[in-house]
Protein backbone atom coordinates (compact mmCIF):
# COMPACT_ATOMS: atom_id res chain seq x y z
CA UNK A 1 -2.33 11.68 -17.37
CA UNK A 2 -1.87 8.96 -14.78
CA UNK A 3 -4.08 8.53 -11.84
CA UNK A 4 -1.39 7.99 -9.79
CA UNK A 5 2.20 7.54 -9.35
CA UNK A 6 4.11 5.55 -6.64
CA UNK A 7 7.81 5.92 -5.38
CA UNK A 8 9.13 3.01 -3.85
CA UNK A 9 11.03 -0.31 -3.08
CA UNK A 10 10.02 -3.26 -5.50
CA UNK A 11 11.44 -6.65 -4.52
CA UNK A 12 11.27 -10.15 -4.58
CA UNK A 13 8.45 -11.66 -2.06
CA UNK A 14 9.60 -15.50 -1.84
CA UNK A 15 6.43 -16.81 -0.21
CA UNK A 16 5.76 -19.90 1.34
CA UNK A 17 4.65 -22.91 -0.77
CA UNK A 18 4.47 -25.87 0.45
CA UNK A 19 7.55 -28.64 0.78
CA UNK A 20 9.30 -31.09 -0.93
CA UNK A 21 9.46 -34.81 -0.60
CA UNK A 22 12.45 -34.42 1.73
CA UNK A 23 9.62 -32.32 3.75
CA UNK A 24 12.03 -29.01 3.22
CA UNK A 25 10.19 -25.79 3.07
CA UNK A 26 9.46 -24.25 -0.58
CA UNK A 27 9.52 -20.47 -1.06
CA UNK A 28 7.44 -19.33 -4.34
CA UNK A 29 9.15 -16.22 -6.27
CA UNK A 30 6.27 -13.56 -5.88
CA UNK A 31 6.97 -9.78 -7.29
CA UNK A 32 6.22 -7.98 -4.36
CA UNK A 33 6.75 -4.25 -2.46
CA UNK A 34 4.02 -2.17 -1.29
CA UNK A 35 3.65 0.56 -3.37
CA UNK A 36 4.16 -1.67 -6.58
CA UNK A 37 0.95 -3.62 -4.95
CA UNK A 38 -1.09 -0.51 -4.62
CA UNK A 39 -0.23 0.56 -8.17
CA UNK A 40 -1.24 -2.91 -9.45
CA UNK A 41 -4.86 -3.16 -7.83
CA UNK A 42 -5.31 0.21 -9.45
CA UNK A 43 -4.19 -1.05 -12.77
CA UNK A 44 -5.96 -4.12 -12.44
CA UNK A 45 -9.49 -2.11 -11.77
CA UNK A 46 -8.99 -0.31 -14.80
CA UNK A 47 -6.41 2.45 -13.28
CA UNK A 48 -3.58 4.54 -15.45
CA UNK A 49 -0.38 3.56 -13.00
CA UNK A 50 3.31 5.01 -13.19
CA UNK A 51 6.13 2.99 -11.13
CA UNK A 52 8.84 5.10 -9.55
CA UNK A 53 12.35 2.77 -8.32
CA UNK A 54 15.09 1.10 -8.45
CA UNK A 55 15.99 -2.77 -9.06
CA UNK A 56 19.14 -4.00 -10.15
CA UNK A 57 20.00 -5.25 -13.66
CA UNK A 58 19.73 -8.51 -12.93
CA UNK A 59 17.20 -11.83 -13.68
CA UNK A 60 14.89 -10.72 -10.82
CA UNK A 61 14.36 -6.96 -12.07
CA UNK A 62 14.40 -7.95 -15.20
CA UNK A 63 11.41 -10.59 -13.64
CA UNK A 64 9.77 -7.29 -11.66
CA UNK A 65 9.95 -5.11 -14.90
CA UNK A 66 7.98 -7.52 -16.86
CA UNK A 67 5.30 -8.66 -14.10
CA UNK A 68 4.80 -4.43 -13.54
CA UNK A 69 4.32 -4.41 -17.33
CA UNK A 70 2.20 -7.08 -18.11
CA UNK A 71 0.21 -5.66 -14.56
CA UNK A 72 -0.40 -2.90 -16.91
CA UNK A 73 1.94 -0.40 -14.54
CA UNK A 74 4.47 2.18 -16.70
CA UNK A 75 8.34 1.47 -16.22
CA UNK A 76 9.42 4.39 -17.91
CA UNK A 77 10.53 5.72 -14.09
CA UNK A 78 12.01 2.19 -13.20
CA UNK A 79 15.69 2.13 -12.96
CA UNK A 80 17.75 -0.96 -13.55
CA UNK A 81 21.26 -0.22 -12.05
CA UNK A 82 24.29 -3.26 -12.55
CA UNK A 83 25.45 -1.96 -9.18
CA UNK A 84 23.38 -3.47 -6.71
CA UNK A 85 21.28 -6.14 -6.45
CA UNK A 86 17.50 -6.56 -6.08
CA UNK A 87 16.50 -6.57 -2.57
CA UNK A 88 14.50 -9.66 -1.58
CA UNK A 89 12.27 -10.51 1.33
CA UNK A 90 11.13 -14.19 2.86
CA UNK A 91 7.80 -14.09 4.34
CA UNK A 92 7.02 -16.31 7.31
CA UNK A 93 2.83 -17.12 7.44
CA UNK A 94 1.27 -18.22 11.05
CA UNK A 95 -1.28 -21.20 11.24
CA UNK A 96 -4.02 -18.31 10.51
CA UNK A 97 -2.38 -16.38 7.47
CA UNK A 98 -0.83 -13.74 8.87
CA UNK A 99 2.67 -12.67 7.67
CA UNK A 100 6.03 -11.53 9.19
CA UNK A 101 9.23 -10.77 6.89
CA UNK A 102 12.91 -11.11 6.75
CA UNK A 103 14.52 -8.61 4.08
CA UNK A 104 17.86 -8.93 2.34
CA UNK A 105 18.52 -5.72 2.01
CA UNK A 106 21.80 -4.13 2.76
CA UNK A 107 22.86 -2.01 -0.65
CA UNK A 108 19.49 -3.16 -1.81
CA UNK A 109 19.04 -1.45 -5.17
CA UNK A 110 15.87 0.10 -3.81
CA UNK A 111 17.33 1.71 -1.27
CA UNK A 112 19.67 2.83 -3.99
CA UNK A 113 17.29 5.20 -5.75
CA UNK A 114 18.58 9.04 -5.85
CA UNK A 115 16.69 12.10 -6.54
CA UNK A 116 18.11 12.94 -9.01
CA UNK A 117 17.58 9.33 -11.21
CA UNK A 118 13.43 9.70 -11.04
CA UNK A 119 11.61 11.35 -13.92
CA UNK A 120 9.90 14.47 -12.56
CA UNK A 121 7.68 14.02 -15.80
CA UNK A 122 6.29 11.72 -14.04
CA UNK A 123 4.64 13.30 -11.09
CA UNK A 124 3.70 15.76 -13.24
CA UNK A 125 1.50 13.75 -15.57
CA UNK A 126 -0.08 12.04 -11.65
CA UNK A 127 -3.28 13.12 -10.35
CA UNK A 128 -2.02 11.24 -7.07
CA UNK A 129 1.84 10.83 -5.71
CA UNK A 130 1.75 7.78 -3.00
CA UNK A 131 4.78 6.72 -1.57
CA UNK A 132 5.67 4.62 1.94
CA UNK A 133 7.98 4.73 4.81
CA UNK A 134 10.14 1.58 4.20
CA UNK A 135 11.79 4.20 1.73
CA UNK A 136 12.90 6.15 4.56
CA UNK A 137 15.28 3.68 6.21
CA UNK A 138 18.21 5.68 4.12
CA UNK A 139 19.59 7.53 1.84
CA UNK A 140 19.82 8.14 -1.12
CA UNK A 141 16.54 6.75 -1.05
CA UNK A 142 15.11 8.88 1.87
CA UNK A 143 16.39 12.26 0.46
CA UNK A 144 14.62 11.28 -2.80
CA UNK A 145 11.44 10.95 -1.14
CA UNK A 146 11.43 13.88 0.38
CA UNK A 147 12.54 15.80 -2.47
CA UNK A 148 10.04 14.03 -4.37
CA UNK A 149 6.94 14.68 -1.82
CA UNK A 150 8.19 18.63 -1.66
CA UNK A 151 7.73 19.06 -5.57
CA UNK A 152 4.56 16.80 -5.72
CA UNK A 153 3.17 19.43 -3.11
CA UNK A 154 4.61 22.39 -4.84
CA UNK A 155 2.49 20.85 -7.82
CA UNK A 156 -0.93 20.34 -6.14
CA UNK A 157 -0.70 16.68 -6.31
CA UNK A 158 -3.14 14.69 -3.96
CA UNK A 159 -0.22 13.10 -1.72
CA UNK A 160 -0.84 9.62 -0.26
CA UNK A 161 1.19 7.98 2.07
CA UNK A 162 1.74 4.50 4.19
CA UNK A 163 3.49 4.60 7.11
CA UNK A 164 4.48 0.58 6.73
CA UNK A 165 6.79 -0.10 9.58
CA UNK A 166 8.60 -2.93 9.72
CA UNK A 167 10.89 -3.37 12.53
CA UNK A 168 13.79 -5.64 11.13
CA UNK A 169 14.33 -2.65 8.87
CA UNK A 170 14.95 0.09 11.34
CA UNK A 171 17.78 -0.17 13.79
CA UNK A 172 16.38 2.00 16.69
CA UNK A 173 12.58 2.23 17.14
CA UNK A 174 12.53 5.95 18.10
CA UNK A 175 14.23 7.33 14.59
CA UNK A 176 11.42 5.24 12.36
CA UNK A 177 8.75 6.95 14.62
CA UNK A 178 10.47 10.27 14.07
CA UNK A 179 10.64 10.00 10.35
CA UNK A 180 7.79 8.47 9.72
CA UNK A 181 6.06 11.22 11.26
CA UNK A 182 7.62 13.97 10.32
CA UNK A 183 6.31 13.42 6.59
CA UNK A 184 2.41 13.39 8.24
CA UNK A 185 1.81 16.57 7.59
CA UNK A 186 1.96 16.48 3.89
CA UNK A 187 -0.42 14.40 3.65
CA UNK A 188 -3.55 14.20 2.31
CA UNK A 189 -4.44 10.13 2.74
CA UNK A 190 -2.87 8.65 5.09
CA UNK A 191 -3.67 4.86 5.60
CA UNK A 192 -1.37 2.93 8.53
CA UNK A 193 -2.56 -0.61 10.47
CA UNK A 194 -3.74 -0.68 13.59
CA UNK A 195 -0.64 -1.42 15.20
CA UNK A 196 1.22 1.81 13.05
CA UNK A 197 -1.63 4.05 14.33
CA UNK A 198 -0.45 2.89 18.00
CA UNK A 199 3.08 3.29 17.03
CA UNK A 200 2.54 6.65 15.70
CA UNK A 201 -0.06 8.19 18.46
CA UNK A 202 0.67 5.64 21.41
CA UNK A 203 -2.30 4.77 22.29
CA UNK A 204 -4.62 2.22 21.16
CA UNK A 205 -8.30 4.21 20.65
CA UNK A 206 -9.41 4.02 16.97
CA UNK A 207 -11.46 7.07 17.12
CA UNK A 208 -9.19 9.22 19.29
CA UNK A 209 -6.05 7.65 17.26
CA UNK A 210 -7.29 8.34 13.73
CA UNK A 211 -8.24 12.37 15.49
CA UNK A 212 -4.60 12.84 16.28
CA UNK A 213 -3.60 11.53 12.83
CA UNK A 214 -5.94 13.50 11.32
CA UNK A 215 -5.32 17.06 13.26
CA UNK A 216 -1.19 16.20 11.60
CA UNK A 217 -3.17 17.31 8.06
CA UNK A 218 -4.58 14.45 6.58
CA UNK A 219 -7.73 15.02 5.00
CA UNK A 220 -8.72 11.10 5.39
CA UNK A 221 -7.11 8.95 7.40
CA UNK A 222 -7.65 5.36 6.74
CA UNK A 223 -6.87 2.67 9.92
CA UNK A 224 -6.91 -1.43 8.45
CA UNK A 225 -7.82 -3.98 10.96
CA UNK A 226 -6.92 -7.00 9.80
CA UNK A 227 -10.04 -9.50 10.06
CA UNK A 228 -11.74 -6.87 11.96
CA UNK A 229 -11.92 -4.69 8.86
CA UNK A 230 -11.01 -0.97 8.66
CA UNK A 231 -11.49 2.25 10.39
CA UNK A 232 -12.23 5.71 8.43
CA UNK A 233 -12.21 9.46 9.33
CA UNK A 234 -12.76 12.39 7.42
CA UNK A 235 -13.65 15.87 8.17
CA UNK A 236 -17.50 14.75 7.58
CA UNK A 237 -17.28 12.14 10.09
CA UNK A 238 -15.73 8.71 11.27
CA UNK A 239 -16.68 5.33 11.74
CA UNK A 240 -15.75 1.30 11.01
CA UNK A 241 -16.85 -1.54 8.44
CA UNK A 242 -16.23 -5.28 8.60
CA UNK A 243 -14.15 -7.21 6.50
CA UNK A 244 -15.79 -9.92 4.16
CA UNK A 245 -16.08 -13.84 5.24
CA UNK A 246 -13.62 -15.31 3.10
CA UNK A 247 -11.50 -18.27 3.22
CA UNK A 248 -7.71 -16.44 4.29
CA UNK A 249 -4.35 -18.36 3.08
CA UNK A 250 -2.19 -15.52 3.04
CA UNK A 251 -2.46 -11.82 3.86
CA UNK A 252 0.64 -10.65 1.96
CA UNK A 253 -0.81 -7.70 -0.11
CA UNK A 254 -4.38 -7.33 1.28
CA UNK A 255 -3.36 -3.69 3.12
CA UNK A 256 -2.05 -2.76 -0.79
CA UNK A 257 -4.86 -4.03 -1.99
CA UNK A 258 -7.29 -1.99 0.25
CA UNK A 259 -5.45 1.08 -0.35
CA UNK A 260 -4.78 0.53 -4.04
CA UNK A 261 -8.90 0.32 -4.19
CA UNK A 262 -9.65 3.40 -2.09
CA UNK A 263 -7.07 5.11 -5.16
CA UNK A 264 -9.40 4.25 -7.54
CA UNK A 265 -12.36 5.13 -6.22
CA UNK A 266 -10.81 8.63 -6.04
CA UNK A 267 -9.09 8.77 -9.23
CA UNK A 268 -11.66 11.63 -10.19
CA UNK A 269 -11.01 13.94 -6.88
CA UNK A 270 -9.07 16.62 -6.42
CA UNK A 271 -7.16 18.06 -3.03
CA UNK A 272 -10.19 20.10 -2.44
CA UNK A 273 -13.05 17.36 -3.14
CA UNK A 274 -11.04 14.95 -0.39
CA UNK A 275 -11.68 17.75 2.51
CA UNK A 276 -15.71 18.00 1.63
CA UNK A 277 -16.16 14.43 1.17
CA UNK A 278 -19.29 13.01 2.56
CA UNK A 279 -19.32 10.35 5.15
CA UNK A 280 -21.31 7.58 2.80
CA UNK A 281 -19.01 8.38 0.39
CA UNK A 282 -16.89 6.98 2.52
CA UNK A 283 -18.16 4.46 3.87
CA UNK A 284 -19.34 2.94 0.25
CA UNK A 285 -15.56 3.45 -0.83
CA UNK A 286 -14.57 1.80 2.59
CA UNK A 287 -16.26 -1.07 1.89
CA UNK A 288 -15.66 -1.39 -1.57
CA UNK A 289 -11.62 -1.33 -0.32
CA UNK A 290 -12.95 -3.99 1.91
CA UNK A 291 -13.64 -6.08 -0.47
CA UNK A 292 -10.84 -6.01 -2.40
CA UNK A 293 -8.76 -6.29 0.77
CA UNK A 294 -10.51 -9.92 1.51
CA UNK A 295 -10.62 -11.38 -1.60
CA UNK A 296 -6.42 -10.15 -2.00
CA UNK A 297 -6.19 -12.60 1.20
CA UNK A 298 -7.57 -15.96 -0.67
CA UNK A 299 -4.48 -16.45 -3.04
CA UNK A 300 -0.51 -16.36 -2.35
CA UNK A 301 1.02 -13.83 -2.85
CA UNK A 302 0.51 -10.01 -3.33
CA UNK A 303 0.28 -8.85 -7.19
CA UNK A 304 -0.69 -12.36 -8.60
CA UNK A 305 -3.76 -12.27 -5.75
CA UNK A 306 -5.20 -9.18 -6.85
CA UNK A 307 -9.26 -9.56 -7.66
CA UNK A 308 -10.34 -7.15 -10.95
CA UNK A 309 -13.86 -5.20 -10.69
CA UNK A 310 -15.98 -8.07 -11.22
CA UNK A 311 -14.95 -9.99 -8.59
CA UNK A 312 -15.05 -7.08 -5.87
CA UNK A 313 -18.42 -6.36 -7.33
CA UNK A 314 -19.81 -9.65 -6.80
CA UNK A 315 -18.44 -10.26 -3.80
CA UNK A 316 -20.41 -6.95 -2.33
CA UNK A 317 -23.23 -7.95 -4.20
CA UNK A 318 -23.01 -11.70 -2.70
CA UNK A 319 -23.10 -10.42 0.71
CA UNK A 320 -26.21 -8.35 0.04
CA UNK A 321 -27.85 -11.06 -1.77
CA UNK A 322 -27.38 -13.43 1.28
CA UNK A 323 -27.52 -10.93 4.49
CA UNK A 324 -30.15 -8.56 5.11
CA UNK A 325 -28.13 -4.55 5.62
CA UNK A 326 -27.42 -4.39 9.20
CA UNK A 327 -25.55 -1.63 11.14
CA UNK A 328 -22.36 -3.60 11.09
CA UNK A 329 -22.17 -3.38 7.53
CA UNK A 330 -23.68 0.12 6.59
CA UNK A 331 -20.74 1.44 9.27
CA UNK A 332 -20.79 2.14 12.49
């Protein structure tokens, strides 16, 4: 039985690293893709993982299928198709960390993945289905994930989902906000940025924003922050914790890496446990995400950045060692 299962793009992240003599920008090969990330900081904790995709037969998905392997991630559901290509994205990185992306993408093999190719076996060995909304750019890939989300449901599967928008993939800003929402609903963890919770409601309150996500069906609605840390709701209560002080190169990953934690932290719910969960449960799992989150933002890259238990553990511990509690970090 896996804790969870993720259906998804997986790509190549070339990442900023430095330059040469010449002074011309380097670009690191990273594996990269948001749902692969989640997966991985769920593996790396100590998680059963299942991959669900499409690369192409080719040196980088060859590349992806080993670093999911040796991430400790299943690839029985990862098809390698001589067709198409592996997509690939550049990431850009401000003075402060923060990233922006351009995709190569057109007939990307992700985008490439059909219903009928993924294993059903698969979801039905999860505990958890997650999947995101770059997958809904197009089909095939679009039909599959709805397909896949209607028999995960029809299943009882805890359904997660991540509304990532990014604009360069979507032609006309109205049709991603229309199907990104309209898969809301089925939700029962929904975790978007504070920008996709704007998107999505259009307005910019935390509180009232993560209401009107949550009256869609969501059972807990999760709202990062960036620096600021991360918002919360459930049907116990709502509230906000700070991010850790660490030293930020690169934020590629850190969302994936929040959400990937929460995952684990849940592995041993079920549909009806999430809509009865307590507020400081919460809140501890919040932070604990928080951690994970910050520490994800202190290497390149997303996968090889990941922290493992120890390291989220001590960094909690750290803080408590050196600050007295104070309402900022028991939630507010």
């Amino acid at each position: 039985m896996y804790n969870i299962c993720a259906l998804g793009e997986l790509l190549i992240d070339f990442t900023p690293s430095g330059t040469n003599e010449q002074g011309v920008a380097l670009f690191g090969r990273n594996p990269g893709g948001a749902p692969a990330n989640v997966l991985a900081m769920n593996a790396r904790l100590g998680g059963k993982t299942a991959f669900i995709g499409k690369v192409g037969n080719d040196e980088f998905g060859r590349f992806l299928e080993a670093t999911l392997h040796d991430a400790g991630i299943d690839t029985r559901g990862l098809v390698k198709d001589p067709g198409y290509l592996t997509t690939l994205a550049f990431v850009h990185l401000s003075e402060t960390g923060d990233r922006s992306f351009s995709f190569y993408r057109r007939d990307g093999a992700d985008l490439m993945l059909s219903w009928r190719e993924i294993d059903r076996r698969i979801i039905d060995d999860s505990k958890i289905f997650h999947f995101g909304s770059v997958s809904l750019c197009g089909d095939p890939c679009r039909t599959a994930v709805y397909e896949a989300v209607r028999y995960a449901r029809s299943l009882g599967k805890i359904i997660s989902y991540d509304p990532n928008y990014r604009p360069f993939l979507w032609p006309d800003k109205n049709e991603a906000k229309n199907k990104i929402r309209s898969l809301i609903p089925d939700a029962d963890i929904l975790k978007v940025s504070e920008e996709e919770m704007s998107l999505l409601t259009g307005i910019t309150d935390l509180e009232k924003g993560a209401a009107i996500l949550a009256g869609k069906g969501p059972a807990i609605v999760l709202i990062t922050l960036g620096p600021k840390g991360a918002w919360f709701r459930c049907a116990a209560g709502s509230g906000s914790l700070p991010t850790y002080d660490v030293k930020t190169i690169d934020t590629t990953g850190a969302g994936d890496a929040f959400l990937g934690a929460v995952h684990f932290r849940l592995r041993d719910k079920s549909r009806r446990d999430l809509g009865t969960i307590s507020r400081e449960e919460l809140l501890d799992i919040v932070d604990f995400a928080n951690a994970a989150g910050s520490l994800t933002t202190t290497k390149k890259g997303a996968i090889p950045a990941l922290p493992d238990l120890s390291e989220i553990e001590n960094c909690r511990e750290k803080l408590w060692k050196n600050e007295p509690p104070c309402p900022s970090r028991r939630g507010i």
